[in-house]
C-alpha atoms as a PDB file:
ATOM      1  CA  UNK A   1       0.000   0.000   0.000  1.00  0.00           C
ATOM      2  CA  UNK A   2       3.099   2.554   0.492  1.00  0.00           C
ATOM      3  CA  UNK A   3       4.358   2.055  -2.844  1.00  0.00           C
ATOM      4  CA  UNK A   4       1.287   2.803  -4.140  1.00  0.00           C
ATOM      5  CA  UNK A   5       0.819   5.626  -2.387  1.00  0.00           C
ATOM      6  CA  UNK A   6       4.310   6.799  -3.206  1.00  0.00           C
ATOM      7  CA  UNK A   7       4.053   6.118  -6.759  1.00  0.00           C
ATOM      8  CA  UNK A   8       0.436   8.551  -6.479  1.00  0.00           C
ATOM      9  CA  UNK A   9       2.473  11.170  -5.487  1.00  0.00           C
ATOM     10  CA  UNK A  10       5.320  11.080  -8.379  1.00  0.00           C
ATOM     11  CA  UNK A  11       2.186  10.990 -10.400  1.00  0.00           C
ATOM     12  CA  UNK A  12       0.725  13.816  -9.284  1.00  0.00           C
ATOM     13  CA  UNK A  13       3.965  16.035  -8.529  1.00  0.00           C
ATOM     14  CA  UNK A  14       4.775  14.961 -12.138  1.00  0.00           C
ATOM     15  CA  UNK A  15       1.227  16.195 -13.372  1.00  0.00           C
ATOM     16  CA  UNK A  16       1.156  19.584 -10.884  1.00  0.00           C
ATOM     17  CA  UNK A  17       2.899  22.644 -10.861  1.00  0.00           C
ATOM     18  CA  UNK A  18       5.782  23.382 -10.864  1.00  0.00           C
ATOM     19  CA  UNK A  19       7.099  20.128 -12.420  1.00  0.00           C
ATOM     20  CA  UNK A  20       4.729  19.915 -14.608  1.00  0.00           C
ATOM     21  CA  UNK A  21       4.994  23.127 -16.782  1.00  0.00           C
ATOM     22  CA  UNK A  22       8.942  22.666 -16.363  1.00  0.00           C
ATOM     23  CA  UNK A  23       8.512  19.139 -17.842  1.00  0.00           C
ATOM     24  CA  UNK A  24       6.422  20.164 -20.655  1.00  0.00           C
ATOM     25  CA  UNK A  25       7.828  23.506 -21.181  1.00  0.00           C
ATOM     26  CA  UNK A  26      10.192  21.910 -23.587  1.00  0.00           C
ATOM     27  CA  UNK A  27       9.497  19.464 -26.504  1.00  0.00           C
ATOM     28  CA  UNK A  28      12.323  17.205 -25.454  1.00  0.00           C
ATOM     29  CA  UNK A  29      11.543  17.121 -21.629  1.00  0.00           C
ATOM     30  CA  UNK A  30       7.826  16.463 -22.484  1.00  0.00           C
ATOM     31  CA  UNK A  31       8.105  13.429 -24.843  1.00  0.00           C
ATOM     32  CA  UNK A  32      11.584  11.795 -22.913  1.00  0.00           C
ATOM     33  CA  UNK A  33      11.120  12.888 -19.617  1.00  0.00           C
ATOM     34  CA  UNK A  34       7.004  13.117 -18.215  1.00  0.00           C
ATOM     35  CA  UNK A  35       5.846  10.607 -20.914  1.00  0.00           C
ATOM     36  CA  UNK A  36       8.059   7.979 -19.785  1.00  0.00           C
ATOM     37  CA  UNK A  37       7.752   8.177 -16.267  1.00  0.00           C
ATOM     38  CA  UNK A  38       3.842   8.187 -16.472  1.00  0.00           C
ATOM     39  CA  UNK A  39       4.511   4.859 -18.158  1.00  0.00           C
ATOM     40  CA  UNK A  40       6.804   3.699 -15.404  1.00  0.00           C
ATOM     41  CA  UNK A  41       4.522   4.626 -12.895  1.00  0.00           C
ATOM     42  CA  UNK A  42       2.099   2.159 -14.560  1.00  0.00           C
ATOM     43  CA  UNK A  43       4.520  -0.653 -15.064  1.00  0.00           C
ATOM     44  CA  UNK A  44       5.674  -0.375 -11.486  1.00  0.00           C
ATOM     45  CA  UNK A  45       1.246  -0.473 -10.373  1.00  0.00           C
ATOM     46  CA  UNK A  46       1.119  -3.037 -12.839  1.00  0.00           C
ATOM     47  CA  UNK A  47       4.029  -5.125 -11.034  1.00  0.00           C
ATOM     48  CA  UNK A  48       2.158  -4.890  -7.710  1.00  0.00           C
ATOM     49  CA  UNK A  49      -0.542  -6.774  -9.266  1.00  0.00           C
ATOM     50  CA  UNK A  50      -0.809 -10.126  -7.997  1.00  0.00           C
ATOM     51  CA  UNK A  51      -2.178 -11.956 -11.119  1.00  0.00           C
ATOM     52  CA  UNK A  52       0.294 -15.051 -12.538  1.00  0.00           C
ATOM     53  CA  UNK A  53       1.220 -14.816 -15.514  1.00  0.00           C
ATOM     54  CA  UNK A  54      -1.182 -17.561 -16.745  1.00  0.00           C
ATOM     55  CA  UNK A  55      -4.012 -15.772 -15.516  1.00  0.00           C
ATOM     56  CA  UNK A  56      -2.676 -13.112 -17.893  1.00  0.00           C
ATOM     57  CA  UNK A  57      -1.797 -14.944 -20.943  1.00  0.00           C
ATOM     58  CA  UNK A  58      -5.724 -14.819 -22.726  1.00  0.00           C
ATOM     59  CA  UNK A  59      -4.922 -10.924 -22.747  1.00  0.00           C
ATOM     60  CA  UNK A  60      -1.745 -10.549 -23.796  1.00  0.00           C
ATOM     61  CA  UNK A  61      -2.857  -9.070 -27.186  1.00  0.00           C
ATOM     62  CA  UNK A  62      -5.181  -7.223 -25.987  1.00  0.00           C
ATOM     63  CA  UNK A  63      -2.769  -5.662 -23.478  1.00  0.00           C
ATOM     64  CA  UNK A  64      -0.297  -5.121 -25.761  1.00  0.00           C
ATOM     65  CA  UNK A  65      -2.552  -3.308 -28.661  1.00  0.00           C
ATOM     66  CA  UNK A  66      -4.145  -1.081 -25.769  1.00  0.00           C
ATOM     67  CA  UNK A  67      -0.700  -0.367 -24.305  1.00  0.00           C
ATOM     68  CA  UNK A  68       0.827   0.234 -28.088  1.00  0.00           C
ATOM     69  CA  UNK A  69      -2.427   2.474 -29.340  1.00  0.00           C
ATOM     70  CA  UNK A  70      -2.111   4.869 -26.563  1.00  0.00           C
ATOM     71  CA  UNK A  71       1.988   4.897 -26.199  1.00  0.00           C
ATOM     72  CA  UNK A  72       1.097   6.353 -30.715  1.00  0.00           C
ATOM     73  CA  UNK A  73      -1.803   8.651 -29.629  1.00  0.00           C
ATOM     74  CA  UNK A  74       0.687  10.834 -27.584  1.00  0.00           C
ATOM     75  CA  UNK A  75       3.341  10.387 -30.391  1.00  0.00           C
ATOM     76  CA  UNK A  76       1.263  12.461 -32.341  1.00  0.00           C
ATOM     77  CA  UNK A  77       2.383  16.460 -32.402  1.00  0.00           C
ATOM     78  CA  UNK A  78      -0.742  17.597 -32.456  1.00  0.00           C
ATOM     79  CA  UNK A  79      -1.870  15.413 -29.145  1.00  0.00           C
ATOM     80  CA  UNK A  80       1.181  16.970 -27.081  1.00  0.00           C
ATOM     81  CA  UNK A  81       0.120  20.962 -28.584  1.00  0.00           C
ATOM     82  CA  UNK A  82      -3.574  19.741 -26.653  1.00  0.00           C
ATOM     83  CA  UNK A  83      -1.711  18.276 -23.696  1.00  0.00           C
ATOM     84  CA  UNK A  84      -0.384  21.511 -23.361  1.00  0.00           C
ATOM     85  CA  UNK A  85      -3.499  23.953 -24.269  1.00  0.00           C
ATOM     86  CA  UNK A  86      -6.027  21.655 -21.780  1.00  0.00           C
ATOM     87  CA  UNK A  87      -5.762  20.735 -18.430  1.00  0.00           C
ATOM     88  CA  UNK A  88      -8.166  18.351 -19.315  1.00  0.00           C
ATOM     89  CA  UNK A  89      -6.195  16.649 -22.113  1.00  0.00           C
ATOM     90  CA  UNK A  90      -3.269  16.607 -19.842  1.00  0.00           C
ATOM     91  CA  UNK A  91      -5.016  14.380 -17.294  1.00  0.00           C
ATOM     92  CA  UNK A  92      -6.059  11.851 -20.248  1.00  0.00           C
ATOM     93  CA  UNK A  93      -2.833  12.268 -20.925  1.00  0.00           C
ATOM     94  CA  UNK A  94      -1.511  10.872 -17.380  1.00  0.00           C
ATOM     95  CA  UNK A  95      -4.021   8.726 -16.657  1.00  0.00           C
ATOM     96  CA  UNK A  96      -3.735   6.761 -20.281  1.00  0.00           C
ATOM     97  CA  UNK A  97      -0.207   6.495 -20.198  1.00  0.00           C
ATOM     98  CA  UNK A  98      -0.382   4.972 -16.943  1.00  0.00           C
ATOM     99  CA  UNK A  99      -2.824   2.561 -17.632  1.00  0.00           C
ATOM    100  CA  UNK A 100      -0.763   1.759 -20.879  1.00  0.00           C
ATOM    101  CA  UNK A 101       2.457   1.177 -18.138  1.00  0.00           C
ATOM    102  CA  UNK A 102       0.281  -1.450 -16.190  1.00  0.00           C
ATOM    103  CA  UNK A 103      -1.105  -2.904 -19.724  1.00  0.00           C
ATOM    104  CA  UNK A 104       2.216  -3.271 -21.382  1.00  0.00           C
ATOM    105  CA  UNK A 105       3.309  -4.953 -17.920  1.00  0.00           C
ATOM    106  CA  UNK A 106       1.276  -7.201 -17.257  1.00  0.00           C
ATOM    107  CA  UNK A 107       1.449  -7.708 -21.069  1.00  0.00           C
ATOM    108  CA  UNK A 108       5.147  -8.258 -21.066  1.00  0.00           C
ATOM    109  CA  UNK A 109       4.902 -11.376 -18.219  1.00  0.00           C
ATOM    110  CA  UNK A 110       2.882 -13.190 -19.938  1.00  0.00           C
ATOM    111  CA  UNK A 111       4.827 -12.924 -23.317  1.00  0.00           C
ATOM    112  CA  UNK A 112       7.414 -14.683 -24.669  1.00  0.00           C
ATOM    113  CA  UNK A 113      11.255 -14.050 -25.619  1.00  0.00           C
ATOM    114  CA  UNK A 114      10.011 -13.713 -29.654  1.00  0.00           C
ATOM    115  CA  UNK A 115       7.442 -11.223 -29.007  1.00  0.00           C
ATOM    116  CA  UNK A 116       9.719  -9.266 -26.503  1.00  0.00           C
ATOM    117  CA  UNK A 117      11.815  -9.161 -29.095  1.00  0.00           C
ATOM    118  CA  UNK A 118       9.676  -7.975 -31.664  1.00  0.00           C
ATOM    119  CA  UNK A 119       8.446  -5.049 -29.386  1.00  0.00           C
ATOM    120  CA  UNK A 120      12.124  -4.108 -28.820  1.00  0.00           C
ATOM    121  CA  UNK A 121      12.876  -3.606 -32.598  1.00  0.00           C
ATOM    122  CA  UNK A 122       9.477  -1.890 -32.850  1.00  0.00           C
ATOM    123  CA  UNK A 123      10.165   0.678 -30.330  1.00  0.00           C
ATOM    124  CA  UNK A 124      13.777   0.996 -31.928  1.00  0.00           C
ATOM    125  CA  UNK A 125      12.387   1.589 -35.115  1.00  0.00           C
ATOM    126  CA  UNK A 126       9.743   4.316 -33.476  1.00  0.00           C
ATOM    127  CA  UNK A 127      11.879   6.256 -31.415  1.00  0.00           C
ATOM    128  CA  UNK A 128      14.439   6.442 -35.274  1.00  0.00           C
ATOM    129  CA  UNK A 129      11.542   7.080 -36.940  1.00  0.00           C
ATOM    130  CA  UNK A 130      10.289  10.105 -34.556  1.00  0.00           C
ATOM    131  CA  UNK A 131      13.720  11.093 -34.643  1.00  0.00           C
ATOM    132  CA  UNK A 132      14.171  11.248 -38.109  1.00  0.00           C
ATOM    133  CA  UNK A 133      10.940  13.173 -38.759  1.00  0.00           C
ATOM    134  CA  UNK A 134      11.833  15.715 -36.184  1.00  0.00           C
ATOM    135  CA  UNK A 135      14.629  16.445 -37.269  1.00  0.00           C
ATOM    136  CA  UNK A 136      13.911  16.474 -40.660  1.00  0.00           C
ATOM    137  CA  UNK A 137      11.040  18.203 -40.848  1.00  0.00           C
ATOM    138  CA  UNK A 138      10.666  21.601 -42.852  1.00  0.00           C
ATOM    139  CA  UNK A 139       8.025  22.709 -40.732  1.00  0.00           C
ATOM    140  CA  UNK A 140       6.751  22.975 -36.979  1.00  0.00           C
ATOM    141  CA  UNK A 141       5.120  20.058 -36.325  1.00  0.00           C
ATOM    142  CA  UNK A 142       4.096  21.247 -32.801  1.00  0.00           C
ATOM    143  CA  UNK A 143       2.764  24.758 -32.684  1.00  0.00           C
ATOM    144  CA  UNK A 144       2.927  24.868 -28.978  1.00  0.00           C
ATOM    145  CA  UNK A 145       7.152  24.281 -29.613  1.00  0.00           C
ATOM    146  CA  UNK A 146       9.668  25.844 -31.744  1.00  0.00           C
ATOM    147  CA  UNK A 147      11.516  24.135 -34.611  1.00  0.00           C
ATOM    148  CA  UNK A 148      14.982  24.707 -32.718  1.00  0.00           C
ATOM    149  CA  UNK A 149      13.118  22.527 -29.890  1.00  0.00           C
ATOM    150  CA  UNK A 150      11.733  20.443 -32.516  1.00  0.00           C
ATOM    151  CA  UNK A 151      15.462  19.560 -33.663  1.00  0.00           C
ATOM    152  CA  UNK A 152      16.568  19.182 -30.224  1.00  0.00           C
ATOM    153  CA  UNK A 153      13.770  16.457 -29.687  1.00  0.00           C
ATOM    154  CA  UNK A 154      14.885  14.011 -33.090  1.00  0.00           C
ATOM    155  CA  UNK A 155      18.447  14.556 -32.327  1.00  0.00           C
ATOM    156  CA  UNK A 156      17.766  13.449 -28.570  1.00  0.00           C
ATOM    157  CA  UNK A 157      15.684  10.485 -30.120  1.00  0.00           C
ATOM    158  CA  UNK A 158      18.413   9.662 -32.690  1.00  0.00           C
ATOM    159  CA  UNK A 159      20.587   9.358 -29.866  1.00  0.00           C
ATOM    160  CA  UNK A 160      18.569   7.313 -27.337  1.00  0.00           C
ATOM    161  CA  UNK A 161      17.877   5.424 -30.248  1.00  0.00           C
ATOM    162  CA  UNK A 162      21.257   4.269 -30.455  1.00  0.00           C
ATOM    163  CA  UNK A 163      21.786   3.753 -26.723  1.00  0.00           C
ATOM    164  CA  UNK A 164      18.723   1.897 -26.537  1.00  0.00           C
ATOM    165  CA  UNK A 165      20.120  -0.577 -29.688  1.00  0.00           C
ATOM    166  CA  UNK A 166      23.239  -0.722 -28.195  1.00  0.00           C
ATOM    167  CA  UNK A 167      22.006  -2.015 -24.688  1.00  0.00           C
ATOM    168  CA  UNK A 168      20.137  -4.486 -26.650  1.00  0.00           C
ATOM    169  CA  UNK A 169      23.071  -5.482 -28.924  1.00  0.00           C
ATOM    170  CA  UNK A 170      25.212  -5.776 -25.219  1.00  0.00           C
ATOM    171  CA  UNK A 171      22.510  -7.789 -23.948  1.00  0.00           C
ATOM    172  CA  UNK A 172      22.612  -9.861 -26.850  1.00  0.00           C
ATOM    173  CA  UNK A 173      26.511 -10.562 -26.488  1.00  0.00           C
ATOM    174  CA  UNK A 174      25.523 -11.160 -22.740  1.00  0.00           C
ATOM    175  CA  UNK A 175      27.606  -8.427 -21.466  1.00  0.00           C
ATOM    176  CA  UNK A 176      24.697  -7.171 -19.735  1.00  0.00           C
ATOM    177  CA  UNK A 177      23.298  -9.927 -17.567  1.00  0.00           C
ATOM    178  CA  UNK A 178      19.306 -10.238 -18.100  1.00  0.00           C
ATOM    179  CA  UNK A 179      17.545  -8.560 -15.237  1.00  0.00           C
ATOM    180  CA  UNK A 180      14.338  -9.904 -14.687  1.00  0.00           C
ATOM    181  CA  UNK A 181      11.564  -7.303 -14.763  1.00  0.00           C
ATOM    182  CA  UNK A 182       9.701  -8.396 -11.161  1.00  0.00           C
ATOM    183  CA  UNK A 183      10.472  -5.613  -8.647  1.00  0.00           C
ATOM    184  CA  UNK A 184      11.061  -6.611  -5.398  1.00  0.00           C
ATOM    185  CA  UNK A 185       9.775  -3.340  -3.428  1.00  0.00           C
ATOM    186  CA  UNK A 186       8.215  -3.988  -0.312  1.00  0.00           C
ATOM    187  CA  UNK A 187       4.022  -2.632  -0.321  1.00  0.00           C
END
């Protein structure tokens, strides 16, 4: 019950002010800093679930399509310009990306090492895509950001991009030992 409590308040610090307009007052901070942990919050409420992973296994798909639809909503530009504009839209905003965390959790236990592996070379490919666009793009895609910020973002997701692939690659190798995602946090 503390960690859930604990992780509530991240949540909401992360959705009140004054995090919250520092976190989205840049295009970069916004998409790699408050987007992710709103879906970290969810995968660590999703690990204090107590469900086995049989239990879960019917769902899988269905876990994984919700978490993947609403991880591309707020990948579109326009969605972060109405995060920004609405209060309202910003809570839909929290709330669904935290419900895609626990979804793409409880997802991800039940799955196996092929489709864990197709979901890493999907989310590679998104985050070089994104980049790529960003960065390449003749024109604002955000109106709420500026295309300097705009650049910023799809270099910073070129770059993670490559970290990310080459974690994966050392992983591969087994230079980085496979860490199991069950937390072992005390409720």
């Amino acid at each position: 019950m503390r960690r859930a409590a604990w992780l509530g308040a991240i949540w909401l610090v992360l959705w009140l002010p004054p995090v919250a307009p520092w976190l989205t007052g840049t295009m970069t901070a916004h998409m790699l800093v408050q987007i992710p942990l709103f879906v970290v919050i969810g995968v660590r409420l999703g690990s204090m679930q107590d469900c086995g992973i049989d239990a879960m296994r019917p769902y899988r798909w269905a876990l994984l399509l919700l978490a993947g639809a609403t991880l591309m909503v707020w990948m579109i530009p326009r969605m972060l310009d109405l995060a920004v504009q609405s209060w309202t839209v910003d809570v839909a905003k929290a709330g669904t990306l935290t419900l895609a965390g626990m979804a793409l959790r409880l997802a991800w236990q039940a799955s196996g090492p092929v489709v864990r592996g197709l979901l890493h070379v999907e989310a590679l490919a998104t985050i070089w895509r994104l980049g790529w666009l960003y960065l390449d793009s003749p024109t604002r895609l955000c109106l709420q950001y500026g295309q300097d910020d705009q650049a910023r973002l799809g270099a910073a997701l070129l770059v993670s991009g490559a970290l990310y692939a080459a974690w994966l690659a050392a992983r591969g190798l087994g230079v980085i030992p496979v860490v199991s995602l069950r937390m072992h946090w005390r409720s």
